[in-house]
N, C-alpha and C. Protein backbone atom coordinates (compact mmCIF):
# COMPACT_ATOMS: atom_id res chain seq x y z
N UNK A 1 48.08 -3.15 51.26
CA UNK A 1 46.86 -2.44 50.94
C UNK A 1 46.78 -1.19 51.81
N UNK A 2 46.30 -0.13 51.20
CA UNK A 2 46.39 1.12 52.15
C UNK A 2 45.35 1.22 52.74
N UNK A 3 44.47 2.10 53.87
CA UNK A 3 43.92 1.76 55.04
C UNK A 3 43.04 2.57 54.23
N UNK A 4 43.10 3.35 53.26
CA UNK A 4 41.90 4.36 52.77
C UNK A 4 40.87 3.40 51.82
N UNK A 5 41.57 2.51 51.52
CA UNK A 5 40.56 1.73 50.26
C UNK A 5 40.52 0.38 50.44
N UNK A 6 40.02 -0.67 50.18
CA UNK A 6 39.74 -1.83 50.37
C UNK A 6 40.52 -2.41 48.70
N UNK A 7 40.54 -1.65 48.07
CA UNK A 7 41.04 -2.22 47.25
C UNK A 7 42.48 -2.61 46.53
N UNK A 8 42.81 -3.66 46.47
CA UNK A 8 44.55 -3.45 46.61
C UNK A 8 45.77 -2.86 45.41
N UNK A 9 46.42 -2.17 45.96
CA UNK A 9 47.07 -1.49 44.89
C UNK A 9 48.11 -2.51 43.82
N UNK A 10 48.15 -1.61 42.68
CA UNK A 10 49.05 -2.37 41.96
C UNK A 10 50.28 -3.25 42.46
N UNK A 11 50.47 -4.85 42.22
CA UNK A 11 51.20 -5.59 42.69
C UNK A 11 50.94 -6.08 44.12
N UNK A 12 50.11 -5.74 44.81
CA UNK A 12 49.72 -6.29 46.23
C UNK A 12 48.72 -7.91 46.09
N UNK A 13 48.91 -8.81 46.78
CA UNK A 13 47.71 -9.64 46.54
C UNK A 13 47.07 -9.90 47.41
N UNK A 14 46.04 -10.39 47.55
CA UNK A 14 44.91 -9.92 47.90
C UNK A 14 44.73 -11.60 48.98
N UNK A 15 44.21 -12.10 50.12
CA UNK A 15 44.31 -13.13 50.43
C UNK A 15 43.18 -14.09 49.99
N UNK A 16 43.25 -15.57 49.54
CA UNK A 16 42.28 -16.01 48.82
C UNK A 16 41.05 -16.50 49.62
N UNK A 17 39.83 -16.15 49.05
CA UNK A 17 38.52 -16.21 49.93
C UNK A 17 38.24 -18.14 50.43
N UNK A 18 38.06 -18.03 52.07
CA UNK A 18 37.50 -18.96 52.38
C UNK A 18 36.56 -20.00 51.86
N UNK A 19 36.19 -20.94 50.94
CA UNK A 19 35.28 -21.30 50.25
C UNK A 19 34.85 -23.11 50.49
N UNK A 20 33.79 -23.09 50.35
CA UNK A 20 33.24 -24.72 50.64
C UNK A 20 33.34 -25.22 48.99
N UNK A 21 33.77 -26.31 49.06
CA UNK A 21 33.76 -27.25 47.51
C UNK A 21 32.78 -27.00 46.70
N UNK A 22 31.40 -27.25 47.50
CA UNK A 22 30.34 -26.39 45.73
C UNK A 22 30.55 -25.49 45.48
N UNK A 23 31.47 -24.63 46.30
CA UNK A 23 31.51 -23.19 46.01
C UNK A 23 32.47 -22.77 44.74
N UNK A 24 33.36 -23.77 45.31
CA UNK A 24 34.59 -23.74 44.57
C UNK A 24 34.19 -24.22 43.16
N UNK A 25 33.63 -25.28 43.07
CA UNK A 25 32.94 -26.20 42.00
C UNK A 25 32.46 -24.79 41.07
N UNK A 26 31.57 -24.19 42.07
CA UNK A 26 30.35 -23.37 40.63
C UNK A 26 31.43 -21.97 40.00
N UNK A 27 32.20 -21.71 41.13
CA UNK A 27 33.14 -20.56 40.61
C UNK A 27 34.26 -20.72 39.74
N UNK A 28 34.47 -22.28 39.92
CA UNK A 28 36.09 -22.64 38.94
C UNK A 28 35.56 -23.84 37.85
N UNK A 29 34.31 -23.49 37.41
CA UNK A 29 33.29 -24.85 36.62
C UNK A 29 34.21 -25.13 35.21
N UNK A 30 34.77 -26.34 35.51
CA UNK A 30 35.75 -27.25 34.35
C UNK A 30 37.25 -27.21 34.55
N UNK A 31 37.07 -26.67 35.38
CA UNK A 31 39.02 -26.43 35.65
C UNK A 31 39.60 -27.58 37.02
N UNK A 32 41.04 -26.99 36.78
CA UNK A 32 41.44 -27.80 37.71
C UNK A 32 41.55 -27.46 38.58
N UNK A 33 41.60 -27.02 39.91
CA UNK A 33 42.06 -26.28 40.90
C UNK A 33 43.03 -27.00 41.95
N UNK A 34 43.85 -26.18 42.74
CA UNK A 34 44.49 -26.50 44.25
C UNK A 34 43.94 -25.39 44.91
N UNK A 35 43.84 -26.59 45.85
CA UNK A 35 43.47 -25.53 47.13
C UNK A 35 44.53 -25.54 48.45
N UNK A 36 44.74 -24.95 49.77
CA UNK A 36 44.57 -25.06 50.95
C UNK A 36 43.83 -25.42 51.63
N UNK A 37 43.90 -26.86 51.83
CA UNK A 37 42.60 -27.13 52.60
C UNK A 37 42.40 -26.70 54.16
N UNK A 38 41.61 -26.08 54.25
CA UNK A 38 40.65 -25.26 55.81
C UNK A 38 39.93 -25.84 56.28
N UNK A 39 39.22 -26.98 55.97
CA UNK A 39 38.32 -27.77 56.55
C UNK A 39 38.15 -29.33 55.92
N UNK A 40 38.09 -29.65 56.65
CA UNK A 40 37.33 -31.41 56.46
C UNK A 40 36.38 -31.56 57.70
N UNK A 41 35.52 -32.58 56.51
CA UNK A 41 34.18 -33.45 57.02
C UNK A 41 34.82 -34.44 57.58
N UNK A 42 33.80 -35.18 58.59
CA UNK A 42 33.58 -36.49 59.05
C UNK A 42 34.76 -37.64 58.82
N UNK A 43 34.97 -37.76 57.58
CA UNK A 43 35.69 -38.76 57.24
C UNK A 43 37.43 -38.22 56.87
N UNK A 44 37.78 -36.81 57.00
CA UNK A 44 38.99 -35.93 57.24
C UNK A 44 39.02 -35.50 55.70
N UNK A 45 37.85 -36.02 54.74
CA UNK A 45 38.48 -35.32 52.97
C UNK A 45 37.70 -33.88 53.49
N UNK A 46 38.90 -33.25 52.27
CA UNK A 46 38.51 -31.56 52.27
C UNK A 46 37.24 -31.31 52.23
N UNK A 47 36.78 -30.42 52.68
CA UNK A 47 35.19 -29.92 52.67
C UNK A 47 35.49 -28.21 52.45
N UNK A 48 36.82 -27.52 52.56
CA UNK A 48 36.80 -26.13 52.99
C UNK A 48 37.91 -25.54 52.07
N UNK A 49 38.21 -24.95 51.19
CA UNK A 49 39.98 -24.47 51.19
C UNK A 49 40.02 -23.30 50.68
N UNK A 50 40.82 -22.72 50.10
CA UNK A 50 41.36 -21.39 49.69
C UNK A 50 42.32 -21.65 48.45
N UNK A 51 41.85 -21.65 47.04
CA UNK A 51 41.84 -21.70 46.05
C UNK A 51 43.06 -20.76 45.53
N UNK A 52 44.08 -21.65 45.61
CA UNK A 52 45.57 -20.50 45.54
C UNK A 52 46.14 -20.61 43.71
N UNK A 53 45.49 -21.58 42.45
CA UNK A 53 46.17 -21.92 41.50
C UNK A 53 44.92 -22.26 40.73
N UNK A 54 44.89 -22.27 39.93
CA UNK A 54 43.47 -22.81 38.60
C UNK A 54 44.25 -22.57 37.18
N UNK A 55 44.03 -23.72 36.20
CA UNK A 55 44.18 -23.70 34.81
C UNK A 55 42.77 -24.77 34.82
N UNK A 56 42.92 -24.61 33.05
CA UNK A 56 42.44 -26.15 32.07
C UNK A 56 42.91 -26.91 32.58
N UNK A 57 44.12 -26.70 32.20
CA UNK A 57 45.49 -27.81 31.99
C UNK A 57 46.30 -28.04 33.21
N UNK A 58 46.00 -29.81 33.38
CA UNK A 58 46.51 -29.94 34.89
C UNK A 58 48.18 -29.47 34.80
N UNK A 59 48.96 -30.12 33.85
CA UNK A 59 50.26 -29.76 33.86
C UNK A 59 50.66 -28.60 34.47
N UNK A 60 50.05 -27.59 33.61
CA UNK A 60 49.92 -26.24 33.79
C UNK A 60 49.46 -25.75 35.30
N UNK A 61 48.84 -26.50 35.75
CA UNK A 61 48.27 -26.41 37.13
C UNK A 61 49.98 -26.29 38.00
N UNK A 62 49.80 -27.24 37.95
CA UNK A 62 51.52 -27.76 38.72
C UNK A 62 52.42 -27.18 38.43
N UNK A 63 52.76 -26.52 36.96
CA UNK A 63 53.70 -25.50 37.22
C UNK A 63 53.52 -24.03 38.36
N UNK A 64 52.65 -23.61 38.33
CA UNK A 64 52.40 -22.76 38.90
C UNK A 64 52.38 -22.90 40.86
N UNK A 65 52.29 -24.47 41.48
CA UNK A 65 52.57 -24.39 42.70
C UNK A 65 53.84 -24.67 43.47
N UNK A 66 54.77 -24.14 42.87
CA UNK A 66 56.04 -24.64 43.50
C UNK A 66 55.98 -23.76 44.41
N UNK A 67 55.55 -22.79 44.90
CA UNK A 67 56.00 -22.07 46.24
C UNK A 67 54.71 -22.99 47.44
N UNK A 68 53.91 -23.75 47.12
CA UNK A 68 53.42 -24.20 48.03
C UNK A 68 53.15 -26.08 48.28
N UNK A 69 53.95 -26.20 49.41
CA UNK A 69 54.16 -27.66 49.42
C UNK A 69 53.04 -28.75 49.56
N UNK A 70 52.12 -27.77 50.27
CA UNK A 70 50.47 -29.09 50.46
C UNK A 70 49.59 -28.60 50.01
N UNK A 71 49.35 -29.09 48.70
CA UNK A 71 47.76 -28.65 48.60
C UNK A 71 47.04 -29.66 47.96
N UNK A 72 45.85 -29.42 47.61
CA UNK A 72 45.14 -30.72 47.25
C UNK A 72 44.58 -30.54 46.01
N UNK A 73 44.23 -30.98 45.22
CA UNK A 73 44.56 -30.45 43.80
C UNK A 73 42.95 -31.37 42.77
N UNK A 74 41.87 -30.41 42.68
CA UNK A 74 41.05 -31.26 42.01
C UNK A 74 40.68 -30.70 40.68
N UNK A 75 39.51 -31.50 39.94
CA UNK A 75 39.00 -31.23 38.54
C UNK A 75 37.14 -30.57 39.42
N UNK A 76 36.80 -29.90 38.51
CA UNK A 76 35.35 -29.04 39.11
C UNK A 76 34.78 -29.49 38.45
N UNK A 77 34.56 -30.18 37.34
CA UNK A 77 33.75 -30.46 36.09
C UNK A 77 33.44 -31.93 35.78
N UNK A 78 32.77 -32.27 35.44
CA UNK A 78 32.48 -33.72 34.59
C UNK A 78 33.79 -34.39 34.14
N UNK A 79 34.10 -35.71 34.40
CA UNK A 79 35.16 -35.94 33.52
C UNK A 79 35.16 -36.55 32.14
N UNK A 80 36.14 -36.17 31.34
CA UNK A 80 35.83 -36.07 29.99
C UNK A 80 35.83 -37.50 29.15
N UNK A 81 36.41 -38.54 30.09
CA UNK A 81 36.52 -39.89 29.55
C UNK A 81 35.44 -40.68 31.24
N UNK A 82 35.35 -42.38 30.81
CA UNK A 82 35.01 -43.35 31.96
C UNK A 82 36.03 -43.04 33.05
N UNK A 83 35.03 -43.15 34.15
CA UNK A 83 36.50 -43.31 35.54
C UNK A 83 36.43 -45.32 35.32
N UNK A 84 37.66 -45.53 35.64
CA UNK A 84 37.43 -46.91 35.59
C UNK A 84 37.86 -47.40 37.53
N UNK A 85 36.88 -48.35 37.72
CA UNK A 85 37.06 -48.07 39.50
C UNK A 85 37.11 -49.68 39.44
């Protein structure tokens, strides 16, 4: 990125914004996401990450993270069938 503009030039990327789970939730609403997780609560599950991959389609999700080995990988939305627990 050049020092005159904040904004990044063609082909540069940009680093992904710090974000808390509702955050992530209301910005990626029905998709799947991975993140980097940056933070955990109390009990060590993610509370914090940096949102590096998003589709619909989980498959599709997973193709797209092979350059990154840990991430944690959720749905933002209602799920579309029973969870059975």
């Amino acid at each position: 990125m050049s020092s005159a503009s904040s904004v990044p030039s063609a082909g540069e990327q940009t680093e992904p914004a710090d974000l808390t789970l509702s955050e992530i939730r209301k910005r990626y609403k029905d998709q799947w996401v991975a993140i980097i997780v940056t933070g955990r609560d109390k009990n060590l599950q993610p509370s914090k990450g940096k949102v590096v991959a998003e589709d619909i389609d989980r498959y599709m999700l997973r193709q797209k993270l092979t350059k990154y080995p840990d991430v944690c990988i959720f749905y933002t939305g209602e799920p579309v069938y029973p969870l059975l627990l």
